[in-house]
N, C-alpha and C. Protein backbone atom coordinates (compact mmCIF):
# COMPACT_ATOMS: atom_id res chain seq x y z
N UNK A 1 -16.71 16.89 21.14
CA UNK A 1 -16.13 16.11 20.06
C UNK A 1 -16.16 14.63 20.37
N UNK A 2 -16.73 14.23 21.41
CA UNK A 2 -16.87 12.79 22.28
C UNK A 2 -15.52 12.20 22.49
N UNK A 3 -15.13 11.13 22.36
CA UNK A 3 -14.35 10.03 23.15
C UNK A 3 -13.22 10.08 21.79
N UNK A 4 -13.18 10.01 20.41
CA UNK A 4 -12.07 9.57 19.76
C UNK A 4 -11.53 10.43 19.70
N UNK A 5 -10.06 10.29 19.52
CA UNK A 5 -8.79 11.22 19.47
C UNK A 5 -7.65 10.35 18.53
N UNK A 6 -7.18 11.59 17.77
CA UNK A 6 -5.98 10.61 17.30
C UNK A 6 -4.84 11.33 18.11
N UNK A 7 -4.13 10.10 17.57
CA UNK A 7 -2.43 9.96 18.36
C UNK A 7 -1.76 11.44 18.30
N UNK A 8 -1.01 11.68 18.86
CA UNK A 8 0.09 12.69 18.55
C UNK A 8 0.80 12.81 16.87
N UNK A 9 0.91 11.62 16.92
CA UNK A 9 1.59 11.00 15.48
C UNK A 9 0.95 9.97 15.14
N UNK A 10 0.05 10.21 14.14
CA UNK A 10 -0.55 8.23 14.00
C UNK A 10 0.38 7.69 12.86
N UNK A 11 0.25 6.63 13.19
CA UNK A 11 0.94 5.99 12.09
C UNK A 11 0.73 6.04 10.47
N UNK A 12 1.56 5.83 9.34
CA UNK A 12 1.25 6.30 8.45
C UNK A 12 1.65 5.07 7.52
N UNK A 13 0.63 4.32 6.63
CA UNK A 13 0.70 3.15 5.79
C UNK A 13 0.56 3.52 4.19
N UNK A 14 1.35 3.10 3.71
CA UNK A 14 1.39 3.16 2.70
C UNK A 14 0.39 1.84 1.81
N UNK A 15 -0.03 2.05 1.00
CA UNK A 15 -1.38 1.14 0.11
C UNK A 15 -0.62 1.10 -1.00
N UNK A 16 -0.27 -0.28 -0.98
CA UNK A 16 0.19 -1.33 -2.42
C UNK A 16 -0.81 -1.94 -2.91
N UNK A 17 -0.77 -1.93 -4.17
CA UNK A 17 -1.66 -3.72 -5.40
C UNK A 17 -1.50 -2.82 -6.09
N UNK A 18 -2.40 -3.83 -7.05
CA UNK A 18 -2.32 -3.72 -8.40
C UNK A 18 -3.70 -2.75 -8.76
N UNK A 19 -3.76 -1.90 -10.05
CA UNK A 19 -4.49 -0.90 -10.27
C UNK A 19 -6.09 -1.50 -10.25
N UNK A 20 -6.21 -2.58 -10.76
CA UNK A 20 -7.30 -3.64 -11.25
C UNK A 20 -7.82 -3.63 -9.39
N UNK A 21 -7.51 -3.74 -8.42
CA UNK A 21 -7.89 -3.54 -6.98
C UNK A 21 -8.19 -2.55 -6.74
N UNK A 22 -8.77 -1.57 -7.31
CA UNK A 22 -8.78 -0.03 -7.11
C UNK A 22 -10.46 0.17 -5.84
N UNK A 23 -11.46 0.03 -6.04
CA UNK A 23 -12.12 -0.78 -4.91
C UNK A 23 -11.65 -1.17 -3.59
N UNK A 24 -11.16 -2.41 -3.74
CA UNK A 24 -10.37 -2.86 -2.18
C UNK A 24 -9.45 -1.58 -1.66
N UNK A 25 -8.68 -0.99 -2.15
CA UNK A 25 -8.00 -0.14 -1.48
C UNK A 25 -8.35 1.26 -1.62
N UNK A 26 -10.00 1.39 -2.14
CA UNK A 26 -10.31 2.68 -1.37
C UNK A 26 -11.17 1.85 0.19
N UNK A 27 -11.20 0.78 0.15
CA UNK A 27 -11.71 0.28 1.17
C UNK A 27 -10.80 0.28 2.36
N UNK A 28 -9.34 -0.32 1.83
CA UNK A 28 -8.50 -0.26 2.78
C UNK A 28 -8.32 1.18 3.43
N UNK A 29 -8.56 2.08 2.53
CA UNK A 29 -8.16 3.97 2.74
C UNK A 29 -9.49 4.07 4.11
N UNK A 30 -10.25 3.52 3.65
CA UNK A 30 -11.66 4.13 4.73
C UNK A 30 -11.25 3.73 6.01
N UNK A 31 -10.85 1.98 5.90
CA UNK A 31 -10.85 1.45 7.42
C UNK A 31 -9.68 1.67 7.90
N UNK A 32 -8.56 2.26 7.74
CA UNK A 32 -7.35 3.04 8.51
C UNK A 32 -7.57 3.84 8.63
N UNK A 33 -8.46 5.11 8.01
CA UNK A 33 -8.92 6.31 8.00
C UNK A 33 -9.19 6.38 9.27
N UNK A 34 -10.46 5.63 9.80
CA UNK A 34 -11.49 5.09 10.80
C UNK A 34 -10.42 4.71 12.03
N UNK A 35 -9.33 4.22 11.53
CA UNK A 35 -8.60 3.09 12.64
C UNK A 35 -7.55 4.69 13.05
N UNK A 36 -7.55 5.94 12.88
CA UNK A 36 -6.86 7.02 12.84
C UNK A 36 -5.41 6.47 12.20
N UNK A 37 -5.15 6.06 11.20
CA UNK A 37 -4.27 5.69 10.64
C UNK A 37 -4.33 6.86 8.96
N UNK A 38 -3.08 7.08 8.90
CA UNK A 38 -2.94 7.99 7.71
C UNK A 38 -2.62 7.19 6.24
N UNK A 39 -3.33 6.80 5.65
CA UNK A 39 -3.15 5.87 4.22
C UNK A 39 -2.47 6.80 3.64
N UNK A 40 -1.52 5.90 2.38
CA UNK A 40 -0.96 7.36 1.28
C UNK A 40 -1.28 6.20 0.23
N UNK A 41 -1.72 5.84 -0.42
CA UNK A 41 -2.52 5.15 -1.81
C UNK A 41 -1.85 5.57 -2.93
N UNK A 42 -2.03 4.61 -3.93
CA UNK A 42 -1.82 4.96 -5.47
C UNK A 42 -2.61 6.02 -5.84
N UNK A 43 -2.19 6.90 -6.68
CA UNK A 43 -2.99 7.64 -7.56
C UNK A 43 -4.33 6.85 -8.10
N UNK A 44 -5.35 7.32 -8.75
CA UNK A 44 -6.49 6.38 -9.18
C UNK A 44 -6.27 7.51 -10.69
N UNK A 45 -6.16 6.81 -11.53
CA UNK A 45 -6.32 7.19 -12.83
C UNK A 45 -7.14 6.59 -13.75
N UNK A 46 -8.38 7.65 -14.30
CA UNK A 46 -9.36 7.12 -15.59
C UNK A 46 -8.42 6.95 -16.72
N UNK A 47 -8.73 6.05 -17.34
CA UNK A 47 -7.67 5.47 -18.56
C UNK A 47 -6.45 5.36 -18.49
N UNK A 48 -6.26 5.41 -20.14
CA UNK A 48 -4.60 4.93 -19.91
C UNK A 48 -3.62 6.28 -19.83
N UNK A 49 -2.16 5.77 -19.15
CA UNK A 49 -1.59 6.60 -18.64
C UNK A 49 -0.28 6.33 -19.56
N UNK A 50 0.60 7.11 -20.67
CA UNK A 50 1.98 7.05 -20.93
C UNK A 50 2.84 6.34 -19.96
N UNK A 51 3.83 6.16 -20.94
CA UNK A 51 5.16 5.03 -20.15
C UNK A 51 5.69 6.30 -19.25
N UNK A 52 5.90 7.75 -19.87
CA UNK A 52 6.65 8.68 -18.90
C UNK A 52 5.75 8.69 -17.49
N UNK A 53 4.02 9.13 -17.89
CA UNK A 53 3.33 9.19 -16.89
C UNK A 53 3.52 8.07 -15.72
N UNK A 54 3.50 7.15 -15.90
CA UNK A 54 4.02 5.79 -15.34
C UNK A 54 4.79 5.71 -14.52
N UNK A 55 6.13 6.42 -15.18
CA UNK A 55 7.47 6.10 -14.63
C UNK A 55 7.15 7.19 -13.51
N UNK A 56 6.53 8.19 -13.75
CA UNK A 56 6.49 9.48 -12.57
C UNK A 56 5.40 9.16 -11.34
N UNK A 57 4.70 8.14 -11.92
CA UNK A 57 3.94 7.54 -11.03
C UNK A 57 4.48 6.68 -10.13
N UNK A 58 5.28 5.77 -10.40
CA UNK A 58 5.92 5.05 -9.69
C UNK A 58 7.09 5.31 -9.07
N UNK A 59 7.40 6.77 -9.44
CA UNK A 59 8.10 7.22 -9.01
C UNK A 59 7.56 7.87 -7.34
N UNK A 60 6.81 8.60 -7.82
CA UNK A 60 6.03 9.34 -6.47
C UNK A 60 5.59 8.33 -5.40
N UNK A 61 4.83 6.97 -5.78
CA UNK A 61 4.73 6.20 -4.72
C UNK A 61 6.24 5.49 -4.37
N UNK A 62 6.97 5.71 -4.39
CA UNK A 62 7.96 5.14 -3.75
C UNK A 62 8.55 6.22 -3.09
N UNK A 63 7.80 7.31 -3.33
CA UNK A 63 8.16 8.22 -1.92
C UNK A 63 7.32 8.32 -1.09
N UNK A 64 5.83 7.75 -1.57
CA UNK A 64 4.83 7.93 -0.74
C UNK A 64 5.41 6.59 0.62
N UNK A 65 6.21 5.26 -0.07
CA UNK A 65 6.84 4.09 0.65
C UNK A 65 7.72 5.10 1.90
N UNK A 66 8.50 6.08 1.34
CA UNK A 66 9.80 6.69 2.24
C UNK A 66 8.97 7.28 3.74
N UNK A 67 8.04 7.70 3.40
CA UNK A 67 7.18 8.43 3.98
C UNK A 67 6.54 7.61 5.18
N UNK A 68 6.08 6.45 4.82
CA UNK A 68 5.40 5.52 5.60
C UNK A 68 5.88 5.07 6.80
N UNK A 69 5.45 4.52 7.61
CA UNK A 69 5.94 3.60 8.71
C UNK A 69 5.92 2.33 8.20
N UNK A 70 4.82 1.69 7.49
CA UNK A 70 4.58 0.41 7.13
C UNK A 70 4.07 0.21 6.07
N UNK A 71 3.89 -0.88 5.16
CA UNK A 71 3.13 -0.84 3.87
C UNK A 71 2.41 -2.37 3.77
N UNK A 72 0.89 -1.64 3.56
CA UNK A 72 0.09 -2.71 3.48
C UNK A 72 -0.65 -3.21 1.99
N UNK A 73 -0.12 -4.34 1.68
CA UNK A 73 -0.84 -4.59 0.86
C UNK A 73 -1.69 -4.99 0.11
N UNK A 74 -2.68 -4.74 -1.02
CA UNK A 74 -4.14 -5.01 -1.15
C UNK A 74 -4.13 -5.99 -2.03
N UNK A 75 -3.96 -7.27 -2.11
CA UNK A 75 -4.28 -8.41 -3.12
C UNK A 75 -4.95 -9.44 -2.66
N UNK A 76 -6.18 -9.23 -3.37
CA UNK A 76 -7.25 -10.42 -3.03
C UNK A 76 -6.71 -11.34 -4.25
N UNK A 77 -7.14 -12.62 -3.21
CA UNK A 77 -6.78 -13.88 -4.02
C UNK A 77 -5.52 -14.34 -3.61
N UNK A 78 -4.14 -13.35 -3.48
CA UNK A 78 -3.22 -13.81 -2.93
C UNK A 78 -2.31 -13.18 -4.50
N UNK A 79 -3.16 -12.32 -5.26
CA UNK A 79 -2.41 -11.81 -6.58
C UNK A 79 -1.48 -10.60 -6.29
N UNK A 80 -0.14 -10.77 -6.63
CA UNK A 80 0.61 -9.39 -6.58
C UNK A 80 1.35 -9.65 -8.07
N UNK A 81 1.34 -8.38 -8.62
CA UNK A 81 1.67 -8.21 -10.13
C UNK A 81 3.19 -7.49 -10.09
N UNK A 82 3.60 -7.81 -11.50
CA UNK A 82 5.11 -7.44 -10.90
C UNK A 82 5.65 -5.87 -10.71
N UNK A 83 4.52 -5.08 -10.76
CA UNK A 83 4.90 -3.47 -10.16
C UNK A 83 4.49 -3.78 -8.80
N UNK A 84 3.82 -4.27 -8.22
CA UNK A 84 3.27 -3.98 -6.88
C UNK A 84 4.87 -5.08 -6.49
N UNK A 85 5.22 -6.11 -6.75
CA UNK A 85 6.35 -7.10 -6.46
C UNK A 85 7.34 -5.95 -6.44
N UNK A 86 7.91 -5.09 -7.46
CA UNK A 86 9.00 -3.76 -7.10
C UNK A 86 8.91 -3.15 -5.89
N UNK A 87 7.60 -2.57 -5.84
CA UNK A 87 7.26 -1.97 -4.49
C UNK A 87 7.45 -2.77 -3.22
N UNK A 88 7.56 -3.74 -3.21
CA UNK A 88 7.16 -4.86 -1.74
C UNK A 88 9.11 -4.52 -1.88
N UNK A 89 9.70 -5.07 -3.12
CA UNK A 89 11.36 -4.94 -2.57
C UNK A 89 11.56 -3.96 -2.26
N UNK A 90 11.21 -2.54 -2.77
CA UNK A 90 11.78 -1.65 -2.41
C UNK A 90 11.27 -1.14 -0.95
N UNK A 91 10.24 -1.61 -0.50
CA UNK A 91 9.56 -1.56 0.68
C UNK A 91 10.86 -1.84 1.71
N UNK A 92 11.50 -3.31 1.59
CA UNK A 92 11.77 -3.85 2.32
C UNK A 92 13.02 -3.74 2.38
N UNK A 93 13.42 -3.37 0.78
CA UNK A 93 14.50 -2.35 1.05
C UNK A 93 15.08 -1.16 2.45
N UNK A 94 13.99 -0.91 2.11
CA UNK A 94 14.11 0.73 2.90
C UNK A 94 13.98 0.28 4.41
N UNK A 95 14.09 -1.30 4.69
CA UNK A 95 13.52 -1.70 6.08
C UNK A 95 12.12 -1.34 6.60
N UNK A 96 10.86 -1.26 5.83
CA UNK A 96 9.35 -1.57 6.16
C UNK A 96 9.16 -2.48 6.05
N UNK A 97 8.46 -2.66 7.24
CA UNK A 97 7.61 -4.13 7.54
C UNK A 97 6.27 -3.49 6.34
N UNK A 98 6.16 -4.97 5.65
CA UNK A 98 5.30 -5.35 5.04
C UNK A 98 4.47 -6.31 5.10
N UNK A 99 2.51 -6.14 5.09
CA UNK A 99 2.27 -7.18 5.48
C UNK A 99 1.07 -7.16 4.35
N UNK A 100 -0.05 -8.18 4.14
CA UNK A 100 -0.74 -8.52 3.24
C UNK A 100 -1.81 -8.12 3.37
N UNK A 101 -3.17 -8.23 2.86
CA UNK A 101 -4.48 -8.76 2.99
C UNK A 101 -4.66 -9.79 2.82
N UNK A 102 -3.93 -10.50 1.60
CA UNK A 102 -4.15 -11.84 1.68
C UNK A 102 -3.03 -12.39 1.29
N UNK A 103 -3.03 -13.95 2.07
CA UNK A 103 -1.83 -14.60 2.12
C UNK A 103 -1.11 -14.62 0.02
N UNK A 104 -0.11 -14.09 -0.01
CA UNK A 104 0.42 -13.94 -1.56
C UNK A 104 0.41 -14.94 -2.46
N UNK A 105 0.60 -15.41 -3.57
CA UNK A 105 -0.04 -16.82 -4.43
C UNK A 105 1.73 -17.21 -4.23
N UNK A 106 2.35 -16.61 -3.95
CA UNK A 106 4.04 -16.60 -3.98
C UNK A 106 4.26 -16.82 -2.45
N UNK A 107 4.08 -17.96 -1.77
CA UNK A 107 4.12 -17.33 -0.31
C UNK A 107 5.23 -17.39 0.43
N UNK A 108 6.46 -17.16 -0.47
CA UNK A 108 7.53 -17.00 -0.80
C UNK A 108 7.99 -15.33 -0.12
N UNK A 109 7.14 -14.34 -0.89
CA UNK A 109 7.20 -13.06 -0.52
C UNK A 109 6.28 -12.81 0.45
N UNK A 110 5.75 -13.44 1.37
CA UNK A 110 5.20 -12.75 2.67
C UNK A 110 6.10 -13.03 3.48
N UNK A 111 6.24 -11.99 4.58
CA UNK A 111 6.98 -11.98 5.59
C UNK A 111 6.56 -12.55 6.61
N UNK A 112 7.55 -13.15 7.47
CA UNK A 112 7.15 -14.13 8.53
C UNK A 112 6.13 -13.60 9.72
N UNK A 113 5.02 -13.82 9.79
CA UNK A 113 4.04 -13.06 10.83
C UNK A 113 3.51 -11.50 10.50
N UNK A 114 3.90 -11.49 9.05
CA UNK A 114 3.19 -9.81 8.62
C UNK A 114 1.78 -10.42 7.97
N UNK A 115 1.31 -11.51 7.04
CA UNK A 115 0.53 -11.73 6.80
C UNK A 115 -0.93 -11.54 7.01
């Protein structure tokens, strides 16, 4: 099986942005994959989704957050929209370190040295 091994427990990150990033964070999914890191990602949904569907959506990733060790998030440009902004509080809520891909257009909400 050669030389790689994962951990006993690898760590487990949770994948924030916005749906419009759907790309970057199957990218982010590959290179933690790779890094033996366990991603838990947004759902990826073709079209549009109901306000209930929604609410159950955002519901589930904020357990996919409970679940995590850490939550990383995917906004190129420095864009976070205001569902992925819920998620970062409730992130930090729950005491997860949160850190970026890219420095936030708000740099207000990055955390000191998670960036």
């Amino acid at each position: 099986m050669g030389h790689w091994s994962v951990p006993a427990r690898p760590d487990i990150v949770c994948i924030c942005g916005s749906a419009r990033f759907v790309a970057e964070m199957r990218d982010a999914v590959r290179d933690l994959t790779l890094r033996g890191i366990i991603p838990l990602a947004p759902a990826e949904m073709d079209g549009a989704v109901s306000a209930e569907q929604k609410a159950h959506l955002d519901a589930l990733h904020r357990h996919k957050i409970d679940l995590a060790d850490r939550v990383l998030v995917v906004n190129p440009g420095g864009y976070v929209g205001a569902s992925t902004a819920s998620e970062i509080a409730y992130a930090r809520a729950a005491g997860k370190p949160v850190s970026f891909t890219d420095q936030p257009e708000d740099a207000a909400g990055a955390d000191n040295g998670e960036s």
